[in-house]
N, C-alpha and C. Protein backbone atom coordinates (compact mmCIF):
# COMPACT_ATOMS: atom_id res chain seq x y z
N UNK A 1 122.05 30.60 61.82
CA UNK A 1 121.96 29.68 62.94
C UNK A 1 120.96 30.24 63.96
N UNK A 2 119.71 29.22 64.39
CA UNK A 2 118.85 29.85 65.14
C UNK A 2 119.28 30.57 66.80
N UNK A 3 120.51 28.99 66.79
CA UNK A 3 120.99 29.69 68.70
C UNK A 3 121.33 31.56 68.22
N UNK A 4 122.13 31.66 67.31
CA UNK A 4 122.82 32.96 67.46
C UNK A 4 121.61 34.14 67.22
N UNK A 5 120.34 34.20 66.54
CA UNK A 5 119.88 34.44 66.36
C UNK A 5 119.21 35.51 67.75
N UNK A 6 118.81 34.51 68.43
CA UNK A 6 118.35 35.07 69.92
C UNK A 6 119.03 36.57 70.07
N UNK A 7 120.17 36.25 70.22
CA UNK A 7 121.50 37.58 70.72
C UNK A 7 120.88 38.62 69.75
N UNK A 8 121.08 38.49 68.29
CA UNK A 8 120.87 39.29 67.49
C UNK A 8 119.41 40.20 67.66
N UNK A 9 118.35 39.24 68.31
CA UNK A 9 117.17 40.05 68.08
C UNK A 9 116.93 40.65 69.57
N UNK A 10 117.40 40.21 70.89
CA UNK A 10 117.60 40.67 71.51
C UNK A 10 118.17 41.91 71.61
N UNK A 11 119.38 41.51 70.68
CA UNK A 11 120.07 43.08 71.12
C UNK A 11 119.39 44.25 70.07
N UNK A 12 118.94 43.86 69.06
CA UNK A 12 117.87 45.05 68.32
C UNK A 12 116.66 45.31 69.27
N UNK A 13 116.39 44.56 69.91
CA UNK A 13 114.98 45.00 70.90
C UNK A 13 115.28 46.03 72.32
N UNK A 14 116.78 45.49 72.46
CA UNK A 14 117.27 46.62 73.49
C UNK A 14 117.98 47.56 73.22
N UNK A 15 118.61 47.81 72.04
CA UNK A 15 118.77 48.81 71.15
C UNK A 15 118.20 50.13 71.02
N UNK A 16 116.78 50.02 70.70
CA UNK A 16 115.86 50.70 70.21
C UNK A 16 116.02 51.80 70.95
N UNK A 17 115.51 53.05 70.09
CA UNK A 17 116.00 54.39 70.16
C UNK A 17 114.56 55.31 70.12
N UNK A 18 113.43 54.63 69.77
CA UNK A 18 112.17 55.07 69.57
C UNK A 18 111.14 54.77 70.31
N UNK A 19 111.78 54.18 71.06
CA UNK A 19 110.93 53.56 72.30
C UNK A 19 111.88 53.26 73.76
N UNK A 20 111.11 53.36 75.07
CA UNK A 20 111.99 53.23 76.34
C UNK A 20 112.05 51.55 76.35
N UNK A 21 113.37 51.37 76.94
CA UNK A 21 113.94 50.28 76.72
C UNK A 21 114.12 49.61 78.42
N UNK A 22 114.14 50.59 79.12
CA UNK A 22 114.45 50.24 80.44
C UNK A 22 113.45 49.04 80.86
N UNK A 23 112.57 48.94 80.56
CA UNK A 23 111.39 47.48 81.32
C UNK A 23 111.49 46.33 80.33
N UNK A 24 112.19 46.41 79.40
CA UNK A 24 112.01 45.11 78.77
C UNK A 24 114.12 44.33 78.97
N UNK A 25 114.78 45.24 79.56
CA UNK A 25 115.80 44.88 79.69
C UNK A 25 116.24 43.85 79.95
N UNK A 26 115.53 43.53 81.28
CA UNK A 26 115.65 42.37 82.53
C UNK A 26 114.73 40.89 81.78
N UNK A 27 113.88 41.75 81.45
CA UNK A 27 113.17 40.72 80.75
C UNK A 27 113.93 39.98 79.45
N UNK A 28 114.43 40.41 78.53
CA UNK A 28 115.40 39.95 77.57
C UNK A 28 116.81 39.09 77.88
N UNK A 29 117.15 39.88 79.36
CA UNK A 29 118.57 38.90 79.82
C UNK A 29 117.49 37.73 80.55
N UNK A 30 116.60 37.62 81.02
CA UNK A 30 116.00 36.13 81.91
C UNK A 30 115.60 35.63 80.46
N UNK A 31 114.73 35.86 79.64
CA UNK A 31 115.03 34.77 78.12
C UNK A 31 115.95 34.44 77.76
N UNK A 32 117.14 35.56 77.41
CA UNK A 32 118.65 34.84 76.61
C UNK A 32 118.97 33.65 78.28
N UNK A 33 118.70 34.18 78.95
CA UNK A 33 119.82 32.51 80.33
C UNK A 33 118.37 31.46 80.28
N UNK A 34 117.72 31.72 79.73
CA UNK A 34 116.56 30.41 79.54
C UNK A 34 116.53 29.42 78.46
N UNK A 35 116.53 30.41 77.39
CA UNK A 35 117.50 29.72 76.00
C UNK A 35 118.43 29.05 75.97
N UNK A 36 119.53 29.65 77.11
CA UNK A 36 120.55 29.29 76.81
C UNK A 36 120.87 27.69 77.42
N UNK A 37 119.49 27.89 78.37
CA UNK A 37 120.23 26.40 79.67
C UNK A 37 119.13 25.68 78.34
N UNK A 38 118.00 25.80 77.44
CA UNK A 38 117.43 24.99 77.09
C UNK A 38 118.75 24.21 75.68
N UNK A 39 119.73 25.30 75.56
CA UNK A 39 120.25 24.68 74.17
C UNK A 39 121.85 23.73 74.92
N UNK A 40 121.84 24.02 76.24
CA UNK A 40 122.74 23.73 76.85
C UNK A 40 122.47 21.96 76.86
N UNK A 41 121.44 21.19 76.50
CA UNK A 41 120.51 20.14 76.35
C UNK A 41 120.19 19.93 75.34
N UNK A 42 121.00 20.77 74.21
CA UNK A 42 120.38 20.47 73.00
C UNK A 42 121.20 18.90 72.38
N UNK A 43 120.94 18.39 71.27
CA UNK A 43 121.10 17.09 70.72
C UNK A 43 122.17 17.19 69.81
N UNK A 44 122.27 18.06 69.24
CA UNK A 44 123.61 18.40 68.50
C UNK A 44 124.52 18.77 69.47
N UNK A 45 125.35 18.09 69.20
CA UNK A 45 127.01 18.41 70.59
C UNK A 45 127.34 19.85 70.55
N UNK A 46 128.13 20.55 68.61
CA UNK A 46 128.05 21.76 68.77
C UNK A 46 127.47 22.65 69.15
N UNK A 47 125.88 22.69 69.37
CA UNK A 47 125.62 23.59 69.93
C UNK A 47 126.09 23.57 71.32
N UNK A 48 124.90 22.25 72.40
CA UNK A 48 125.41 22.11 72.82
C UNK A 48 126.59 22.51 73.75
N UNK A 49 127.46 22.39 73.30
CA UNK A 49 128.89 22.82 73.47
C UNK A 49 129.12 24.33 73.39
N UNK A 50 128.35 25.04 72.38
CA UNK A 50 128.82 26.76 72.53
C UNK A 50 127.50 26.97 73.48
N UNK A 51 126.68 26.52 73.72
CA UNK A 51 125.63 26.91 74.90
C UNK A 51 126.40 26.97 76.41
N UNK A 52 126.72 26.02 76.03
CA UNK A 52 127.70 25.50 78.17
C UNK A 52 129.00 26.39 78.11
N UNK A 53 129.66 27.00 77.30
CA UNK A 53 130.61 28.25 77.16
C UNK A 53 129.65 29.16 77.49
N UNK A 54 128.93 29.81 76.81
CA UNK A 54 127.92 30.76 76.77
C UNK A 54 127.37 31.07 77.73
N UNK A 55 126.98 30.01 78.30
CA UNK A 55 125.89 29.55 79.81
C UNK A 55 127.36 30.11 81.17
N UNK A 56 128.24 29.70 81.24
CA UNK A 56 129.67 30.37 81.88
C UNK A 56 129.61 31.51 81.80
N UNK A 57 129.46 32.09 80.62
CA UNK A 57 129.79 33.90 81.14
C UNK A 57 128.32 34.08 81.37
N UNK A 58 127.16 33.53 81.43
CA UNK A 58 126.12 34.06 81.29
C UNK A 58 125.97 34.38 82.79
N UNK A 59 126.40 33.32 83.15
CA UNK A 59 126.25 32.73 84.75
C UNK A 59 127.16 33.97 85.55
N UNK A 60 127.96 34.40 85.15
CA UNK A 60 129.59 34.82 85.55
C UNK A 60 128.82 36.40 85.69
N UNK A 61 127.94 36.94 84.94
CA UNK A 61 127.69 38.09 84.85
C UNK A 61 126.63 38.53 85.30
N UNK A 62 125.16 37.39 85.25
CA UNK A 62 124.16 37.69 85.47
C UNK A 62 123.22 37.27 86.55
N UNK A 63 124.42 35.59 87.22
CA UNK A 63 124.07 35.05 88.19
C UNK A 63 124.48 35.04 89.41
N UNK A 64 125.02 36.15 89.78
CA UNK A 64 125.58 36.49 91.22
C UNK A 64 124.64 37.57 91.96
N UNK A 65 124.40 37.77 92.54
CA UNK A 65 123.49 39.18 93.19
C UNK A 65 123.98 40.20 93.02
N UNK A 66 125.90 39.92 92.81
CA UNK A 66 126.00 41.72 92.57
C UNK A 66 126.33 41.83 91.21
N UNK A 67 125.90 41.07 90.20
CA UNK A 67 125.72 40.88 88.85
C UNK A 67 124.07 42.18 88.63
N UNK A 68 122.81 41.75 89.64
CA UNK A 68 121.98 42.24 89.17
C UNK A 68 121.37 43.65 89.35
N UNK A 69 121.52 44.62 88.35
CA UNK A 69 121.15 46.01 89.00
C UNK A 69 119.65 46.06 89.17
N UNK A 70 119.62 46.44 90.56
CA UNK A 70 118.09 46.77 91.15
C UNK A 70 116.94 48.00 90.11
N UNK A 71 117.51 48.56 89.85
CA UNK A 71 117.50 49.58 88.82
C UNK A 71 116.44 48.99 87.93
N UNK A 72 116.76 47.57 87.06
CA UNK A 72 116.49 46.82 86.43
C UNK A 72 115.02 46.29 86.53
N UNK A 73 115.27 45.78 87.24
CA UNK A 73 114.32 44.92 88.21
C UNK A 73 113.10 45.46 88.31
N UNK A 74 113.60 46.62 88.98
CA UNK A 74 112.33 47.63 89.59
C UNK A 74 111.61 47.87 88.71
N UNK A 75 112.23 48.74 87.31
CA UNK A 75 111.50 48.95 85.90
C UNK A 75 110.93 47.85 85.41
N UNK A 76 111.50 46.51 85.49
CA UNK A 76 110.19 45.58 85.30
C UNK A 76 108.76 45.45 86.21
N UNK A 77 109.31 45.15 87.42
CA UNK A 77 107.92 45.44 88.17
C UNK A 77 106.82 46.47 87.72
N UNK A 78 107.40 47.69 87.63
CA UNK A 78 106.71 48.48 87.53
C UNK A 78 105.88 48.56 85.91
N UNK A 79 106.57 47.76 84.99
CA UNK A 79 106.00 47.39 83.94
C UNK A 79 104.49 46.48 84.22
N UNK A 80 103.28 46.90 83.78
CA UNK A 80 102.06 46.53 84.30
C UNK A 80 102.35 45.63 83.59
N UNK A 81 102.63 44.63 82.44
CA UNK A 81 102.37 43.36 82.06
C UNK A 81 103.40 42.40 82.43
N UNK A 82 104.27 42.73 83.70
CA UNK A 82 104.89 41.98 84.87
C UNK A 82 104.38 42.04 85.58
N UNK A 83 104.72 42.85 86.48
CA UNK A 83 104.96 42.67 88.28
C UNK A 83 105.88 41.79 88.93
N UNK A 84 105.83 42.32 89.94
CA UNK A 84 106.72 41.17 91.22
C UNK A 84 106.44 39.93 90.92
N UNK A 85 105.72 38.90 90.63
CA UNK A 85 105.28 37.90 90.55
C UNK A 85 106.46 36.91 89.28
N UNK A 86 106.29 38.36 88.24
CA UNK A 86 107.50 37.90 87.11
C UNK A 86 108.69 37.24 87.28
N UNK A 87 109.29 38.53 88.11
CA UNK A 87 110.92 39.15 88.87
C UNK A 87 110.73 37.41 89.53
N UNK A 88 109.95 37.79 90.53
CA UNK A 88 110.12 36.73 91.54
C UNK A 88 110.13 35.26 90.84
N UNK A 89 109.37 35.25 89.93
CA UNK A 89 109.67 33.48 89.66
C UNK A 89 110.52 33.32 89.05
N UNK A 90 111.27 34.47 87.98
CA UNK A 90 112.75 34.44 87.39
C UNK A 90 113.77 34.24 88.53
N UNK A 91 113.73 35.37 89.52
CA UNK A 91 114.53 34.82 90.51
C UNK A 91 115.09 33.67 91.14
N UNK A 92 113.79 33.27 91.60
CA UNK A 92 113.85 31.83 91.75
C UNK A 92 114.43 30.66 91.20
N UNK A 93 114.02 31.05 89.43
CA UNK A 93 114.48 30.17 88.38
C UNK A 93 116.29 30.02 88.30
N UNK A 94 116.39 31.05 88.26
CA UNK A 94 118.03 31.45 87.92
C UNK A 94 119.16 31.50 89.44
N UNK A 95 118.69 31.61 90.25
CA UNK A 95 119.56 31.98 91.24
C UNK A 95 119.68 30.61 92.54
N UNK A 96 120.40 30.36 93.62
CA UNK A 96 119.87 29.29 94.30
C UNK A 96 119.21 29.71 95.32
N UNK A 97 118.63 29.45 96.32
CA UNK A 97 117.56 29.63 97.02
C UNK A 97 117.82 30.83 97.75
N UNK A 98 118.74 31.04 98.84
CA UNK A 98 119.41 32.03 99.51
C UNK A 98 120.02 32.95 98.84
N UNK A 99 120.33 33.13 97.84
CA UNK A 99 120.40 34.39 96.91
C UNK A 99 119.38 34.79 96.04
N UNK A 100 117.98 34.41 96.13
CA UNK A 100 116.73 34.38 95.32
C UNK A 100 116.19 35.08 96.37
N UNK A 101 116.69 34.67 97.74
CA UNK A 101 115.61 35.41 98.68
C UNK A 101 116.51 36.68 99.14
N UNK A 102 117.12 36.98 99.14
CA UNK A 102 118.00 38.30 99.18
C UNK A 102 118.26 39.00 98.49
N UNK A 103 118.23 38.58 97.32
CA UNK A 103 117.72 39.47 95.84
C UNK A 103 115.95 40.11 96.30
N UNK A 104 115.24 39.15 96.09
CA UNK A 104 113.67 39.42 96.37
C UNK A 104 113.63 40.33 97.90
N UNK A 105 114.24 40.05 98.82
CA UNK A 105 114.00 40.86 99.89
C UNK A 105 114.66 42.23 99.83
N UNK A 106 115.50 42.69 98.75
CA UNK A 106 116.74 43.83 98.98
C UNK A 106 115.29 44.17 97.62
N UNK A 107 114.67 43.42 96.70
CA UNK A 107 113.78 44.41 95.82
C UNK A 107 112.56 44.96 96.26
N UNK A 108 111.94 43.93 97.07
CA UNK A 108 110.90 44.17 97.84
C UNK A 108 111.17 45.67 98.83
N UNK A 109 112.25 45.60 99.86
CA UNK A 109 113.18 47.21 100.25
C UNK A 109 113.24 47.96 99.39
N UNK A 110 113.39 48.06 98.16
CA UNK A 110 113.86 49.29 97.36
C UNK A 110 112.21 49.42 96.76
N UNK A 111 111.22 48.75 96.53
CA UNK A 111 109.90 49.56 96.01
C UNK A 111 109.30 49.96 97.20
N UNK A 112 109.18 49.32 98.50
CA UNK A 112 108.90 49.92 99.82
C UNK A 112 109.25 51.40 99.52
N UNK A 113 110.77 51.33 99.63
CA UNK A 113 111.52 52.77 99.89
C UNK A 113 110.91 53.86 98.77
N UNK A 114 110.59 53.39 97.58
CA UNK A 114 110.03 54.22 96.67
C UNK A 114 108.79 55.05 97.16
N UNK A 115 107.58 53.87 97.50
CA UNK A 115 106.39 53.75 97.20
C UNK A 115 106.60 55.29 98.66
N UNK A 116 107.45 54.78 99.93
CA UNK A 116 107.24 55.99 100.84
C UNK A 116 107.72 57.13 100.76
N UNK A 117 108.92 57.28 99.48
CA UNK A 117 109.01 58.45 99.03
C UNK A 117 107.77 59.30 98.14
N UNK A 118 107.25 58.49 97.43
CA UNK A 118 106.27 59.35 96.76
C UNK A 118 104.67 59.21 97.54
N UNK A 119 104.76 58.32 98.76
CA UNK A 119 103.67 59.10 99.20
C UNK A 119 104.20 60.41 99.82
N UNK A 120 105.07 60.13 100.44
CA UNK A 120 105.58 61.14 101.10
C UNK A 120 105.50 62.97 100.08
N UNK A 121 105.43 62.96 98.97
CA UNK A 121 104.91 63.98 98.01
C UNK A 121 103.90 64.88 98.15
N UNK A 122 102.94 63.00 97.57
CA UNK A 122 101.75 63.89 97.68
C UNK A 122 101.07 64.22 98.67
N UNK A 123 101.48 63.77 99.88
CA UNK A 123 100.93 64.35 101.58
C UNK A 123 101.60 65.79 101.58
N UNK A 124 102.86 66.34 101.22
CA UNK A 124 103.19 67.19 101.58
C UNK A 124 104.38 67.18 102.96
N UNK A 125 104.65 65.62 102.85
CA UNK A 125 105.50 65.65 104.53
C UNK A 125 106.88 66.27 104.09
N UNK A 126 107.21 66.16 102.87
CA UNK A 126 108.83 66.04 102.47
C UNK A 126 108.78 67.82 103.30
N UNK A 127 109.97 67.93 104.14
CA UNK A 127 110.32 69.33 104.61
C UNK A 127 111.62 69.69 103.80
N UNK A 128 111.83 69.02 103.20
CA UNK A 128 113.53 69.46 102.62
C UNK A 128 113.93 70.53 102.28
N UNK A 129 113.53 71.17 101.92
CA UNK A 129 113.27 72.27 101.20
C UNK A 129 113.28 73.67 102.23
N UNK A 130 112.53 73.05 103.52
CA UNK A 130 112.56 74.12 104.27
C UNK A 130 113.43 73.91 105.21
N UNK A 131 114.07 72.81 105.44
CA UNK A 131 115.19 72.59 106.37
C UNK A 131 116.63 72.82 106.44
N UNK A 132 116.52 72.73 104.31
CA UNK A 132 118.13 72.52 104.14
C UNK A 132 118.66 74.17 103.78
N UNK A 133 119.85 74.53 103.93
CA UNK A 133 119.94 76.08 103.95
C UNK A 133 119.87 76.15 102.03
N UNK A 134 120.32 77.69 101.79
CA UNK A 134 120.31 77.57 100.34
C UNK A 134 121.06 76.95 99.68
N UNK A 135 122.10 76.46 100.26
CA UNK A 135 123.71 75.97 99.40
C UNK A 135 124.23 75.01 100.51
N UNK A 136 124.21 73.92 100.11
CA UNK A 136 124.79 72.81 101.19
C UNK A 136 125.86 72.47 100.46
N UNK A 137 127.17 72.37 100.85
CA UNK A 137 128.31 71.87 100.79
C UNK A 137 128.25 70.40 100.37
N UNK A 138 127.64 69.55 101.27
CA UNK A 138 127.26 68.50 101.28
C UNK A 138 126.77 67.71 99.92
N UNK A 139 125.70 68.59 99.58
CA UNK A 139 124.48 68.32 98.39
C UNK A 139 125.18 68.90 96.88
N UNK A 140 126.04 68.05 96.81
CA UNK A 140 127.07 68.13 95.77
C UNK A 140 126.38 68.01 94.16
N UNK A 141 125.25 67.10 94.20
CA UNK A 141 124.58 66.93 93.05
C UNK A 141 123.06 67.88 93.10
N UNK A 142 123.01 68.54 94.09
CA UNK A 142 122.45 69.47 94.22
C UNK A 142 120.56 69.49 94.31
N UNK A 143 120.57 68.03 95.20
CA UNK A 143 119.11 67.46 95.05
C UNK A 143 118.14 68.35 96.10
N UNK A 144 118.41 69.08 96.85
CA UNK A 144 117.78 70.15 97.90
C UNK A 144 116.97 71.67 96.83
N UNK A 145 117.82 71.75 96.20
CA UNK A 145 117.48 72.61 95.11
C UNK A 145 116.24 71.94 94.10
N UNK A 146 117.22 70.85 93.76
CA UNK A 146 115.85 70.19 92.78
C UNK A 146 114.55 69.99 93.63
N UNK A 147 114.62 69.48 94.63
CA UNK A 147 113.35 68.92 95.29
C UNK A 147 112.46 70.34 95.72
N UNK A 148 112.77 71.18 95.66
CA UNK A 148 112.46 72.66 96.08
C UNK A 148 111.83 73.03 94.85
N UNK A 149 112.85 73.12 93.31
CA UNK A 149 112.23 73.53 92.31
C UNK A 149 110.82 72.78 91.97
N UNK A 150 110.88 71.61 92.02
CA UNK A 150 110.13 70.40 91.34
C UNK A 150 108.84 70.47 92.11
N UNK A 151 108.75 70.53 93.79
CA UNK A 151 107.87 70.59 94.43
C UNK A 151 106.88 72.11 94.44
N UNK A 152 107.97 73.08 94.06
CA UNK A 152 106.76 74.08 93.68
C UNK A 152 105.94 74.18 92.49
N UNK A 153 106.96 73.42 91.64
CA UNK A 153 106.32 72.92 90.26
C UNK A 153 105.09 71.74 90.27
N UNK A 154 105.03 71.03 91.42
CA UNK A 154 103.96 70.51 91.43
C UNK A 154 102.79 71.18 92.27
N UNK A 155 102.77 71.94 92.74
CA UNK A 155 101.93 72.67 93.58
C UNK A 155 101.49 73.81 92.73
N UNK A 156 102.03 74.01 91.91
CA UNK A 156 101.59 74.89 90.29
C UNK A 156 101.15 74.28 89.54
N UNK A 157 101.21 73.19 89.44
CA UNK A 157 100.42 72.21 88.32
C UNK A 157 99.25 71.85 89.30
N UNK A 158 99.27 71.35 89.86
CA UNK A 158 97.82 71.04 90.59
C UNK A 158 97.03 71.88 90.54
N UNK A 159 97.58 73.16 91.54
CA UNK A 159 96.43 74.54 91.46
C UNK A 159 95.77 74.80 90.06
N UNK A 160 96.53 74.77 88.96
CA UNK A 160 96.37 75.37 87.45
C UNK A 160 95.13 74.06 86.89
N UNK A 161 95.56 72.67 87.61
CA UNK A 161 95.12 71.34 87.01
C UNK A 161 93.48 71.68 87.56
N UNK A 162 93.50 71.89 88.91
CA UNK A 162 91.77 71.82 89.72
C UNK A 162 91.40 73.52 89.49
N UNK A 163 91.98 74.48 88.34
CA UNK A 163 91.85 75.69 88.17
C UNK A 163 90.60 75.00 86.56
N UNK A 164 91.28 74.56 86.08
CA UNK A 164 91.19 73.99 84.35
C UNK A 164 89.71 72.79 84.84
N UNK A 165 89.60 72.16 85.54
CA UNK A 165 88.87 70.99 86.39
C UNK A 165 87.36 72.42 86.73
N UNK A 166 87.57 73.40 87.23
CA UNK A 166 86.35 73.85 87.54
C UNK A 166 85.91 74.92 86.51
N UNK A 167 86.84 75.09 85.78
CA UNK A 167 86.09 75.67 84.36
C UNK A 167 85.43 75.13 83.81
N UNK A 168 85.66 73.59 83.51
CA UNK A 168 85.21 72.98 82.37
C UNK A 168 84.20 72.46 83.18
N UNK A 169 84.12 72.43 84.78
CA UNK A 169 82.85 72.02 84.91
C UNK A 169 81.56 72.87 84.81
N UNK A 170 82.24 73.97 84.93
CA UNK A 170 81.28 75.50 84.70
C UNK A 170 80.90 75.38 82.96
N UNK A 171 81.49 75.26 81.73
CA UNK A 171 80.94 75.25 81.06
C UNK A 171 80.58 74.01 80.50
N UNK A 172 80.13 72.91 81.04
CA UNK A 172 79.10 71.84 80.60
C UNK A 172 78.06 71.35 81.66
C-alpha cells in the first residue's frame, strides 16, 4: 500500500546509522503531515479514513509548539539546502498564524543566541574561564571546565594552523 509506504521509507531515512540524521529529521516529519493532509482528500474512503486518524495523532504530536523541538529546526536551517525560508514556510503551512509566529520568533531567538555565542569565540570575549573558580558547585555538568579545555584547544589549533600556513608559504 503506497499511503503506508511513506512511514516505512521515512523511517529507514531517519534510521540511518552511516550518515547524520539530525537535518533531515524535521524535514521528513513536514512531508509525512503533507502526505498525510493530501491523502486525508483522497477518493478512496479507506484511505481516506486511516489518513484523518493518522492526521489526529499527527496533529496531537507535531502540531502544538510544545510538540516542536527547537533543536530540530535549527539543524535544518543550518542545513545549506534549507534555510529559514524552508522552516518558515512549513511553519506557516502546518501551524495557525499566532503559533507560526512564535514558533518563528522563539527560532529566530535561538540562532541569534547561537550566532552571538560563537562570535563571541572567535573575538576572544568569552571570560569564563577566567572568572569561574576551579570547581563550581553550581556547574554540575561541568561546562566551565569544558569551555576552558576546548578554548585552549582552539588557540592551539590556530597557532599550529597559521604555523603550517607560513611554511607552506615558504616552500612554494
Amino acid at each position: 500500500m503506497p499511503f503506508l509506504k511513506i512511514f516505512y521509507d521515512a523511517t529507514m531515512r531517519i534510521s540511518g546509522s552511516l550518515y547524520v540524521t539530525s537535518n533531515i529529521y524535521m524535514k521528513e516529519v513536514f512531508a509525512l503531515g503533507r502526505k498525510i493532509r493530501r491523502y486525508c482528500e483522497d477518493y478512496n474512503e479507506s484511505i481516506a479514513s486511516m489518513a484523518i486518524n493518522m492526521k489526529s495523532k499527527y496533529d496531537k504530536y507535531w502540531c502544538s509548539s510544545n510538540g516542536v523541538n527547537m533543536i530540530l529546526l535549527i539543524a535544518v536551517v543550518l542545513d545549506p539546502r534549507s534555510k529559514l525560508g524552508y522552516v518558515n514556510h512549513y511553519l506557516d503551512y502546518f501551524f495557525e498564524e499566532a503559533t507560526a509566529d512564535v514558533l518563528k520568533a522563539t527560532l529566530s531567538s535561538s540562532l541569534k543566541s547561537i550566532y552571538r555565542e560563537y562570535q563571541g569565540v572567535g573575538e576572544g570575549s568569552q571570560d569564563m574561564g577566567k572568572s569561574q573558580p576551579e570547581e563550581d558547585d553550581d556547574d554540575i555538568h561541568g561546562m566551565g571546565f569544558y569551555v576552558k579545555a576546548t578554548m585552549s584547544l582552539i588557540n592551539t589549533s590556530l597557532k599550529t594552523m597559521n604555523l603550517i600556513v607560513s611554511l607552506l608559504s615558504l616552500t612554494f
